[in-house]
N, C-alpha and C. Protein backbone atom coordinates (compact mmCIF):
# COMPACT_ATOMS: atom_id res chain seq x y z
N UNK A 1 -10.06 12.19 14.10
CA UNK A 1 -10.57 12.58 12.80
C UNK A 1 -11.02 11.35 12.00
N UNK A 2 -10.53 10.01 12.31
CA UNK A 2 -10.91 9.25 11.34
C UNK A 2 -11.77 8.72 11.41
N UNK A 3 -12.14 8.41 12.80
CA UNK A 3 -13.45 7.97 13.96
C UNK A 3 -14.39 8.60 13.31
N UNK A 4 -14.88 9.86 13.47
CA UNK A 4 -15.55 10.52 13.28
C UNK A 4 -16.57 10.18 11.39
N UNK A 5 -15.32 9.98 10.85
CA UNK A 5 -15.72 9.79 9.22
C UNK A 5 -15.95 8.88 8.94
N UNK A 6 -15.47 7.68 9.76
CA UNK A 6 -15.79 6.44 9.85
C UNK A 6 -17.18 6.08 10.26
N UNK A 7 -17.62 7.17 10.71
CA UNK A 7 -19.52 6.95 11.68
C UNK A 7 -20.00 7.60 10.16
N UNK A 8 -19.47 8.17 9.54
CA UNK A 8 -20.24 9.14 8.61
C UNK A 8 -20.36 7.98 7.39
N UNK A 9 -19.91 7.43 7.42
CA UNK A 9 -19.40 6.34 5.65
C UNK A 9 -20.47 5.26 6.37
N UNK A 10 -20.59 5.08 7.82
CA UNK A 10 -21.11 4.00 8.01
C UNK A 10 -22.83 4.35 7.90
N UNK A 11 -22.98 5.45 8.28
CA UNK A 11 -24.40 6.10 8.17
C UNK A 11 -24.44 5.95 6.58
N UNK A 12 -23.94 6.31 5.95
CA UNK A 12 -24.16 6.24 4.69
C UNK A 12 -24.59 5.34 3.77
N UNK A 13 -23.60 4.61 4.32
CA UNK A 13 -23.84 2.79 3.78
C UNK A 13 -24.99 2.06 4.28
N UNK A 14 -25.38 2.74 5.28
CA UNK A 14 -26.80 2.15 5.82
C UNK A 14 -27.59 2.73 5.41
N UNK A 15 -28.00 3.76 5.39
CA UNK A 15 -29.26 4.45 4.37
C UNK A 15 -29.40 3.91 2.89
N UNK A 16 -28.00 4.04 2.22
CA UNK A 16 -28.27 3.47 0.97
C UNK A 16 -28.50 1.98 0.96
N UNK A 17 -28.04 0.99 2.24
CA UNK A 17 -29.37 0.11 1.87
C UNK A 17 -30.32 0.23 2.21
N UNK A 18 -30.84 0.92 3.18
CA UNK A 18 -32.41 1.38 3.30
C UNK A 18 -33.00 1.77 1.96
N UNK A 19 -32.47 2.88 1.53
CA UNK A 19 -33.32 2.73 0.04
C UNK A 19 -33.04 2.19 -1.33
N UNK A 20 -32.39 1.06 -0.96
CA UNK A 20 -32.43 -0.33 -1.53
C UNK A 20 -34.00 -0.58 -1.46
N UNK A 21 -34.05 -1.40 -0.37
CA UNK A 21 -35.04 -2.09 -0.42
C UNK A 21 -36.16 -1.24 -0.52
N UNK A 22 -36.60 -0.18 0.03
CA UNK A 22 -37.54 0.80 -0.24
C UNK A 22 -37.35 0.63 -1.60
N UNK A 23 -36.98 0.58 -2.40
CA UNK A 23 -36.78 1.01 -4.15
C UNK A 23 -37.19 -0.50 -4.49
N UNK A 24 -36.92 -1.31 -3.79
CA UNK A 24 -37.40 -2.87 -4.18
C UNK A 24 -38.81 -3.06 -3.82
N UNK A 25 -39.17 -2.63 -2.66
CA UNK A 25 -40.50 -2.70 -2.77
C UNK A 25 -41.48 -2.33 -3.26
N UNK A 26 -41.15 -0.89 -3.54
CA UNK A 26 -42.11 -0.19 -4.58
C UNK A 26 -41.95 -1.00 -5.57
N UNK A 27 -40.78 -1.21 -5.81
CA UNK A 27 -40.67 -1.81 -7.41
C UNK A 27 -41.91 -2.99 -7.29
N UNK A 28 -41.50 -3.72 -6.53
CA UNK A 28 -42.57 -5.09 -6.79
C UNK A 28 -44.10 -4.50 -6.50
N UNK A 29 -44.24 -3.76 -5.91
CA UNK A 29 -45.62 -3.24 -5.64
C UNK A 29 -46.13 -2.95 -7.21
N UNK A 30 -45.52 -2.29 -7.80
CA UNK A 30 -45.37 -2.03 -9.36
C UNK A 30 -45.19 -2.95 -10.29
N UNK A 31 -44.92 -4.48 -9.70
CA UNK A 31 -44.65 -5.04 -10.77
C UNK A 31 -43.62 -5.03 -11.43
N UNK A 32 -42.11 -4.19 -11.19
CA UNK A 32 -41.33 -3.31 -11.90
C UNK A 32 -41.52 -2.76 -13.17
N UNK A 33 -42.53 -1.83 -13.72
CA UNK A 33 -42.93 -1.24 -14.69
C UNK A 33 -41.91 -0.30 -14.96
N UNK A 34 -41.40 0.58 -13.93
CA UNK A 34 -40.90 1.58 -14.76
C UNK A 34 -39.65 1.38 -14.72
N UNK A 35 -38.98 1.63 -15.60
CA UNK A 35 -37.48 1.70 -15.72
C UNK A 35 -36.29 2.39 -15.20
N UNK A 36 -36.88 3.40 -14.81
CA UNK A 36 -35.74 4.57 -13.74
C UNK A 36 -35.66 4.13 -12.61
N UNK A 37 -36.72 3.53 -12.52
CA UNK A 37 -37.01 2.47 -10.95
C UNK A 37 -36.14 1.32 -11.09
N UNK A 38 -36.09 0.66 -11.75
CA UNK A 38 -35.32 -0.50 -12.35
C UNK A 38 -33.72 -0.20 -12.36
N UNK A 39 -33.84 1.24 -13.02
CA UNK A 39 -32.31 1.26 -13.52
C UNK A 39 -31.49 1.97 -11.68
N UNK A 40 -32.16 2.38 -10.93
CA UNK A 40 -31.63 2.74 -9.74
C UNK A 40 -31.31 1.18 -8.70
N UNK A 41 -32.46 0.76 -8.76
CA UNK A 41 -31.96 -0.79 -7.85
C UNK A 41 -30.75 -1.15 -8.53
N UNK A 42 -31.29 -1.24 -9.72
CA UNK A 42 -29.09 -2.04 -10.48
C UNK A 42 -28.25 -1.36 -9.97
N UNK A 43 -28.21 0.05 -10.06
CA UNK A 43 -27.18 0.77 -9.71
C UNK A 43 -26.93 0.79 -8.13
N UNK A 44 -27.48 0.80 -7.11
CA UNK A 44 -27.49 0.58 -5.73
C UNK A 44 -26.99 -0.57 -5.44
N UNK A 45 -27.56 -2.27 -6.37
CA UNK A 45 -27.01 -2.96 -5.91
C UNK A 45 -25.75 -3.47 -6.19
N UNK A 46 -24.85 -2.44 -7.02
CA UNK A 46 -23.72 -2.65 -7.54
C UNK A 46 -22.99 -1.77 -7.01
N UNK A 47 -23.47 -0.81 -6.51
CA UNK A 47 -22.20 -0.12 -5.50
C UNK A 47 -22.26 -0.62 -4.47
N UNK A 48 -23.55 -1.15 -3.58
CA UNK A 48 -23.07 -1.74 -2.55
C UNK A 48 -22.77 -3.24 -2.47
N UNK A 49 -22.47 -4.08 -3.26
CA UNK A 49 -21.94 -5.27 -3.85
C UNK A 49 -21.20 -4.57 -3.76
N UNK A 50 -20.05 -3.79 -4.51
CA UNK A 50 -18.97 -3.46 -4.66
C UNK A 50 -18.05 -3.19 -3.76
N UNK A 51 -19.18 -2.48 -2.91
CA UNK A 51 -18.41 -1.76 -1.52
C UNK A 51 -18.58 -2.82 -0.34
N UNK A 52 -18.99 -4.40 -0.75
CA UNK A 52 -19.29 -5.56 0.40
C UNK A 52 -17.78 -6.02 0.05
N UNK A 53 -17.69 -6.68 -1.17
CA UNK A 53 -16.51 -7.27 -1.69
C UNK A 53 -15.32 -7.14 -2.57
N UNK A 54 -15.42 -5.66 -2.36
CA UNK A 54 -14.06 -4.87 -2.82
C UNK A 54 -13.82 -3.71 -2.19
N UNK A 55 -13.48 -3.72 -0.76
CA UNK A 55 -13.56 -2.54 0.05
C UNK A 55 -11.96 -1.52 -0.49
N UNK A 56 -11.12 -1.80 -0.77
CA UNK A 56 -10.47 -1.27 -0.97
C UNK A 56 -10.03 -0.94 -2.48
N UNK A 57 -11.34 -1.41 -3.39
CA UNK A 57 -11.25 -0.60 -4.46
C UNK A 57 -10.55 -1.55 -5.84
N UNK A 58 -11.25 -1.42 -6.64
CA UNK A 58 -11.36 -2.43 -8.27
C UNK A 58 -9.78 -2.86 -8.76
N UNK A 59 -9.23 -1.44 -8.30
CA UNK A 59 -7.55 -1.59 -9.31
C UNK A 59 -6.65 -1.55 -7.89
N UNK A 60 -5.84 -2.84 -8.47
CA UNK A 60 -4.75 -2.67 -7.39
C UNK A 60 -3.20 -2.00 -7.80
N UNK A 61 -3.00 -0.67 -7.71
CA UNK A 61 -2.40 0.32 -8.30
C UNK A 61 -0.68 -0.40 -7.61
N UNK A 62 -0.62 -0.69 -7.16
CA UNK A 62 1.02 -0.94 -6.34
C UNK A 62 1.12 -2.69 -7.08
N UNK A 63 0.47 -3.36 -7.59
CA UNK A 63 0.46 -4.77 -8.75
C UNK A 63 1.03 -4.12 -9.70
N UNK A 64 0.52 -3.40 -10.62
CA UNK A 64 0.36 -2.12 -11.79
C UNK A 64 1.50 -2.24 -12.75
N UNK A 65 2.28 -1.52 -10.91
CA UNK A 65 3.81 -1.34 -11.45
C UNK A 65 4.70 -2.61 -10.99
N UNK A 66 4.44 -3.89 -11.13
CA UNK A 66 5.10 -4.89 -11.00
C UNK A 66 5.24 -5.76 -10.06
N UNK A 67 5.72 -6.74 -9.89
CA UNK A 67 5.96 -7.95 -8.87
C UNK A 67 7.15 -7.06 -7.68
N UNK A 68 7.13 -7.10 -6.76
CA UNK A 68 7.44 -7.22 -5.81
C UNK A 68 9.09 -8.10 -5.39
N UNK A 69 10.35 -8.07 -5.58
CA UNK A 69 11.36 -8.75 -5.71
C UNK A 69 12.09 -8.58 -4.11
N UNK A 70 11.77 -7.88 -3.02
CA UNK A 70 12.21 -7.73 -2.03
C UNK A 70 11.54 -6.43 -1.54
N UNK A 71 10.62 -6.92 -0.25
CA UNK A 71 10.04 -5.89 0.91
C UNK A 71 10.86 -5.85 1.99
N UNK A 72 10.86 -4.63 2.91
CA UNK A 72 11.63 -4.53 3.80
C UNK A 72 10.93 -3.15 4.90
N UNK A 73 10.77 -3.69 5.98
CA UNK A 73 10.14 -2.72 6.78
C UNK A 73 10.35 -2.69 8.38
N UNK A 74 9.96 -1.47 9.08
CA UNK A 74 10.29 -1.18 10.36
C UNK A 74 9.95 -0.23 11.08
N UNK A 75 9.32 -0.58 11.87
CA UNK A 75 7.84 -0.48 12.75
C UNK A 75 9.17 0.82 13.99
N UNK A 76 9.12 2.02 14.39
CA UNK A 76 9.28 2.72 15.43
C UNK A 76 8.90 2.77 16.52
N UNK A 77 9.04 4.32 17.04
CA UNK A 77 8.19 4.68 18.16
C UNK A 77 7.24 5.66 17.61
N UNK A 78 6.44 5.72 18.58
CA UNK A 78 5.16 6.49 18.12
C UNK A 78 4.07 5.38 17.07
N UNK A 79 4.58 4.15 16.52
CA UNK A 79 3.83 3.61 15.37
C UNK A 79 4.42 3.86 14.25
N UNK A 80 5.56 4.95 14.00
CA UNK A 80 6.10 5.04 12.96
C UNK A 80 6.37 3.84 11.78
N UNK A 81 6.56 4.21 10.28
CA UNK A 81 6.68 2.54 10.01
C UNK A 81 7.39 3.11 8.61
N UNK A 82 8.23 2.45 8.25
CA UNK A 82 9.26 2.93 7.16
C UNK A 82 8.77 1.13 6.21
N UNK A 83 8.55 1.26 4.92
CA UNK A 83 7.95 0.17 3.95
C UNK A 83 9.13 0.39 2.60
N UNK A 84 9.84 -0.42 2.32
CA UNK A 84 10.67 -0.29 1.59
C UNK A 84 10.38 -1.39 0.36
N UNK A 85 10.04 -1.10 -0.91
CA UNK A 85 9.68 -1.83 -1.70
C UNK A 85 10.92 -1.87 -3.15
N UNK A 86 11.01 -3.12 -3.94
CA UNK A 86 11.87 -3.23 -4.99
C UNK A 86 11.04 -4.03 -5.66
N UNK A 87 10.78 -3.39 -6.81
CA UNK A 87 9.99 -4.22 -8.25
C UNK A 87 10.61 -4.86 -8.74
N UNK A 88 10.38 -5.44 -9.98
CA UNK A 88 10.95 -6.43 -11.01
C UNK A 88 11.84 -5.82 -11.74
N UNK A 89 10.94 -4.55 -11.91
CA UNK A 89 11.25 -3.17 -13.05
C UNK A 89 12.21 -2.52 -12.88
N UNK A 90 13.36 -2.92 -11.84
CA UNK A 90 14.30 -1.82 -10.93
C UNK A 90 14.01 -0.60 -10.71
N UNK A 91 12.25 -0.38 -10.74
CA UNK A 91 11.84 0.89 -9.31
C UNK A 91 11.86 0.28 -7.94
N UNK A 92 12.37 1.17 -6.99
CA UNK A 92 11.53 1.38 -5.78
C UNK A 92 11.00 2.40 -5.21
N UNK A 93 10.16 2.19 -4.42
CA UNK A 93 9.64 2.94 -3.24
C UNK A 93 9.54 2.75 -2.06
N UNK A 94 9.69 3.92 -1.46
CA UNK A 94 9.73 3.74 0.10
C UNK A 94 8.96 4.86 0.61
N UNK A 95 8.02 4.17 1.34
CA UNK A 95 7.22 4.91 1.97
C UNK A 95 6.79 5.00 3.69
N UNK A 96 7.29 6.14 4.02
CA UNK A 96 7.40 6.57 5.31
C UNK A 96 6.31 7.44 6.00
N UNK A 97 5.52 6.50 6.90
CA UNK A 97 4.21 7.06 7.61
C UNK A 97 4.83 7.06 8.99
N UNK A 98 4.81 8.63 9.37
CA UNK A 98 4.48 9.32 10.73
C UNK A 98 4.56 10.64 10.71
N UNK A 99 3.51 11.02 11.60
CA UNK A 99 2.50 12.27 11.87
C UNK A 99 2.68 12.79 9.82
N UNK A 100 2.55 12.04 9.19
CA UNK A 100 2.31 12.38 7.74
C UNK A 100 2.76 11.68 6.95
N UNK A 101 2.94 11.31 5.62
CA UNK A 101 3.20 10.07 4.66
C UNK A 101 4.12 11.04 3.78
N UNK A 102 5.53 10.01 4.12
CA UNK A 102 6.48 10.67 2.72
C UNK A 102 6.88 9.95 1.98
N UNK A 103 7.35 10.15 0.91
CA UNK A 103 7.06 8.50 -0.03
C UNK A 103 8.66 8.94 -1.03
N UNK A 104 9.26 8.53 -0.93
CA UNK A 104 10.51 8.47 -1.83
C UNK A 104 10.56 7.14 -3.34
N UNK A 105 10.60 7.74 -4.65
CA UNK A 105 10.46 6.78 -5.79
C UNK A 105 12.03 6.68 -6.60
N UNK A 106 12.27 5.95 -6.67
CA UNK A 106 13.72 6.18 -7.52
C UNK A 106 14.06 4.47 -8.47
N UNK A 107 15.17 4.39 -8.95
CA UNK A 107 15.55 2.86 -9.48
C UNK A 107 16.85 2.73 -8.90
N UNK A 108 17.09 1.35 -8.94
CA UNK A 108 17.96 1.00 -8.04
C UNK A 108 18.58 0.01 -9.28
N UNK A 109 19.78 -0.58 -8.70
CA UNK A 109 20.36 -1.93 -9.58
C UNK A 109 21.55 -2.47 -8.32
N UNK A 110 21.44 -4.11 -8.95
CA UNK A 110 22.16 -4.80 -8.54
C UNK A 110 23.26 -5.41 -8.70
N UNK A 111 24.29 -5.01 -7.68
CA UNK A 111 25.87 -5.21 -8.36
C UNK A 111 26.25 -6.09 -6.89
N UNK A 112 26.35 -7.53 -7.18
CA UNK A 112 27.42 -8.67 -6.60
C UNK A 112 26.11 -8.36 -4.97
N UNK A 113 26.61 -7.92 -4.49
CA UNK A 113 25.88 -8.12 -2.83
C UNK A 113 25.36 -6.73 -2.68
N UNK A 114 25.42 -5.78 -3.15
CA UNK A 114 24.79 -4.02 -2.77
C UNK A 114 24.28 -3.64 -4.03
N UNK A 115 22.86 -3.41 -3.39
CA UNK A 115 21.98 -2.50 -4.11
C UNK A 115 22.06 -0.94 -4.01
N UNK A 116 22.05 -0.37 -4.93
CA UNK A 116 22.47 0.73 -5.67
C UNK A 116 21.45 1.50 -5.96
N UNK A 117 21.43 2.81 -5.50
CA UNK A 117 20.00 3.56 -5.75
C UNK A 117 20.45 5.21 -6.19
N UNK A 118 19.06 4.92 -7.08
CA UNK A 118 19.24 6.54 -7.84
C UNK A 118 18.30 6.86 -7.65
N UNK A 119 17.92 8.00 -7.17
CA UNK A 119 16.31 8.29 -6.51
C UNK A 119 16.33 9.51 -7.65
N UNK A 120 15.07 9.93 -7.99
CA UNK A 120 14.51 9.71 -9.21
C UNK A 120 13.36 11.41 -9.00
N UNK A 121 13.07 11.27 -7.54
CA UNK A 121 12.47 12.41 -7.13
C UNK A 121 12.85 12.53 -5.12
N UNK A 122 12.59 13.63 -5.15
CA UNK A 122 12.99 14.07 -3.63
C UNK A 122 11.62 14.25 -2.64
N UNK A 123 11.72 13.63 -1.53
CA UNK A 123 10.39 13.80 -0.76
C UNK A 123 10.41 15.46 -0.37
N UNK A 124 9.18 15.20 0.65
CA UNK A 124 8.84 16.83 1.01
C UNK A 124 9.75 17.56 1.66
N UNK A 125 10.52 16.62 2.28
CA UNK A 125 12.08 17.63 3.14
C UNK A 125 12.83 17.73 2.45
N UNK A 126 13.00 17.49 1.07
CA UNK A 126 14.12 17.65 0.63
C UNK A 126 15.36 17.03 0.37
N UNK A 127 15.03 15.48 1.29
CA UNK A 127 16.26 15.32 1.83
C UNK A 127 16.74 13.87 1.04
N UNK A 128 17.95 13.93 0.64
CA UNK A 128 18.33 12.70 -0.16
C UNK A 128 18.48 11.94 0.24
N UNK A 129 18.14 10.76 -0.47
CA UNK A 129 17.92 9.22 -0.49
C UNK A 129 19.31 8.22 0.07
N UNK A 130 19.20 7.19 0.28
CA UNK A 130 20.27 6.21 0.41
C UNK A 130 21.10 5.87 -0.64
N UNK A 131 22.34 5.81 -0.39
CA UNK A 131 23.16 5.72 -1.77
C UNK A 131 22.92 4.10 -1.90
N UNK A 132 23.15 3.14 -0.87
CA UNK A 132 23.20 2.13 -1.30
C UNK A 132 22.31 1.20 -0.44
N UNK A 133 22.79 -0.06 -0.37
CA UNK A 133 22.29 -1.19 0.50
C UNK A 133 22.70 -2.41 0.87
N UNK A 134 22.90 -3.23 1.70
CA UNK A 134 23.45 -4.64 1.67
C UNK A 134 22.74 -5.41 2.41
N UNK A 135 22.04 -6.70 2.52
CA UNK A 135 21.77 -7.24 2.80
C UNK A 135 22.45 -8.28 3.74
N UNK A 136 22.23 -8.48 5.02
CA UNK A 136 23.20 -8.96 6.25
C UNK A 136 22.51 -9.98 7.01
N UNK A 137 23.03 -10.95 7.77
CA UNK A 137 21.66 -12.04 8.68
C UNK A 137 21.51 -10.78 10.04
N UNK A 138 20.55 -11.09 10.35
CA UNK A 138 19.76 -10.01 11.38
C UNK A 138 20.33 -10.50 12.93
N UNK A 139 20.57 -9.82 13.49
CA UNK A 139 20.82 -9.42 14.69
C UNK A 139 20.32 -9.73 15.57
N UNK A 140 18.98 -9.72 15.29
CA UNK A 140 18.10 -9.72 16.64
C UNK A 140 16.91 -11.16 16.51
N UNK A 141 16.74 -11.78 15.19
CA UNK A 141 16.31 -12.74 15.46
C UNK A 141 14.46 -12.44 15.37
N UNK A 142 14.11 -11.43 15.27
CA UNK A 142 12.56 -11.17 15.42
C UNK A 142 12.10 -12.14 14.73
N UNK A 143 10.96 -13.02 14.66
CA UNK A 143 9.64 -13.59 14.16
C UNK A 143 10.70 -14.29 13.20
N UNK A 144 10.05 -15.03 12.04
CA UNK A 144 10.79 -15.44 10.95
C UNK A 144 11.77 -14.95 10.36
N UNK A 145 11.98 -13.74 10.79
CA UNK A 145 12.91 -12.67 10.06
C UNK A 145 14.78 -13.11 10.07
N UNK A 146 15.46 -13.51 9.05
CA UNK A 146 16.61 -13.68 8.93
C UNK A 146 17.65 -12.87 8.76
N UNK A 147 17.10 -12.34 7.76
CA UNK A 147 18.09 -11.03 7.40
C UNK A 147 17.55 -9.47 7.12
N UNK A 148 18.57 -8.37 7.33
CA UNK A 148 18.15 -7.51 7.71
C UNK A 148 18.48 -6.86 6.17
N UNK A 149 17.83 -5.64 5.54
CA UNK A 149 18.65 -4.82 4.62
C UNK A 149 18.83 -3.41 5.32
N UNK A 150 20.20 -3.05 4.77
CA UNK A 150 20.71 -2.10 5.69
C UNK A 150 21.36 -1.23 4.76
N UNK A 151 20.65 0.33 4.90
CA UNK A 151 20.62 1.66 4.23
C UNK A 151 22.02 2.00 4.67
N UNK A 152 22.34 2.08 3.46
CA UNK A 152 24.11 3.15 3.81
C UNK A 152 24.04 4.81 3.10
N UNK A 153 24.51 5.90 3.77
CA UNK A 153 25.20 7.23 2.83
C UNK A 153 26.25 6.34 2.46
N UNK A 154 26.88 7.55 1.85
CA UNK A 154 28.38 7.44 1.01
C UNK A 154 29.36 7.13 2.44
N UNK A 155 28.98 7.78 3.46
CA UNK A 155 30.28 8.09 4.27
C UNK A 155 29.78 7.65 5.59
N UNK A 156 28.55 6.46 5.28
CA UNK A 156 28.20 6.36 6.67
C UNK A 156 28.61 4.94 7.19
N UNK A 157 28.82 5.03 8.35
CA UNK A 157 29.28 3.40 8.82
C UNK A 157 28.11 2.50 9.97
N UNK A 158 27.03 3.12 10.32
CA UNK A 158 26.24 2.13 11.18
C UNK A 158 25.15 1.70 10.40
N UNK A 159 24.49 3.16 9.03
CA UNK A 159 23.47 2.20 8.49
C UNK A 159 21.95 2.29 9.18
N UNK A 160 20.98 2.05 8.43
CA UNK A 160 19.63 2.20 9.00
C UNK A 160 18.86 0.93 8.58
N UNK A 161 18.56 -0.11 9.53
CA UNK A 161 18.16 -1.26 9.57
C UNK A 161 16.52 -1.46 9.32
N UNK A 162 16.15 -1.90 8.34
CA UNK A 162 14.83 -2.45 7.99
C UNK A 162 15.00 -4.59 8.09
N UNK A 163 13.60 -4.20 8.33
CA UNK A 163 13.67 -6.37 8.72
C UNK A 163 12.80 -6.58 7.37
N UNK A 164 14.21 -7.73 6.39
CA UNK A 164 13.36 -8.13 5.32
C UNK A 164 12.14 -9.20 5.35
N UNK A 165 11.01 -9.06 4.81
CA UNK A 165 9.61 -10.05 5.11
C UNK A 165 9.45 -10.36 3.51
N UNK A 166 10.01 -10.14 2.36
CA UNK A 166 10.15 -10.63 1.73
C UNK A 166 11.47 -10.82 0.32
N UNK A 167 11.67 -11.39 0.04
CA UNK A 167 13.16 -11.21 -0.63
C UNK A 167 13.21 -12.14 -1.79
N UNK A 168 12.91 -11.76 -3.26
CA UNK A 168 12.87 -12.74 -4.18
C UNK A 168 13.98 -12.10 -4.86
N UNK A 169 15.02 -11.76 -4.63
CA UNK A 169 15.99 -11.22 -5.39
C UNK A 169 17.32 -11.59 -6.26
N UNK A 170 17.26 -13.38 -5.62
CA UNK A 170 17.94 -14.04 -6.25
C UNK A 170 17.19 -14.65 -7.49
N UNK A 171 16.37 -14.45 -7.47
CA UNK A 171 15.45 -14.66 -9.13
C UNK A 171 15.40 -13.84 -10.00
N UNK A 172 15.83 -13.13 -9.33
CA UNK A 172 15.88 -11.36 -10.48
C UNK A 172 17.70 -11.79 -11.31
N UNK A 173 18.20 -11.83 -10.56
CA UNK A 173 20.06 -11.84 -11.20
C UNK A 173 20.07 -12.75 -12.36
């Protein structure tokens, strides 16, 4: 499905510079006299300027809501990928892509070594959030990765392991 839309955006983007320059040439053939003529080249060459060097769009909505104080993520099977984010603002989010995107938002706080979470809304299953968190040196050693943060229930003892890639959290306390 994405293939497919991906040929379609690309056809697209190529015609509209085709009649770019078609619209430029008349124009100069004209001298640029008329103004609707005029006012369409501006406008063409500013969406596709726009769409050369801002492909993913003017506002960066996930800045918005704040700096970034500790990322944490972990790649499955299938491609699965769990993205665990903590703001400045004591929101987070966590957002979970496979075979569909579920996104959990809540605030959290920090007490001595465990982060503390109050989730704030419930994803599409229904299903509640992590009570807490602790941060541990990692196990396995992957890439630069040192330490792991690790999802606890109330009553659980093994925990669900994300690899931290970024961690500014001792600047926050």
């Amino acid at each position: 499905m994405t293939f497919p839309a991906f040929l379609i955006l690309v056809v697209v983007f190529v015609g509209l510079f085709i009649t770019l320059f078609r619209q430029l040439y008349f124009a100069t053939k004209e001298k640029f006299k008329y103004k609707l003529r005029n006012y369409k080249i501006a406008l063409l060459t500013v969406v596709l300027a726009l769409t050369i060097f801002r492909p993913f769009g003017l506002v960066d909505f996930d800045k918005l809501k704040g700096a970034d104080i500790l990322i944490a993520t972990r790649e499955g099977g299938g491609n699965c990928t769990s993205i665990l984010k903590l703001k400045e603002n004591h929101e987070f989010r966590q957002r979970d892509v496979c075979f569909g995107v579920t996104e959990v938002k809540g605030t959290f706080r920090i007490s001595n070594d465990t982060i503390y979470f109050e989730q704030s809304n419930f994803n599409r299953r229904k299903v509640k959030y992590y009570d807490f968190a602790v941060i541990r040196p990692t196990k396995y050693g992957i890439e630069d990765n040192k330490f792991d943060l690790v999802l606890y229930y109330k009553n659980d003892t093994l925990g669900h392991e994300l690899y931290i890639t970024k961690n500014k959290i001792s600047k926050q306390k």
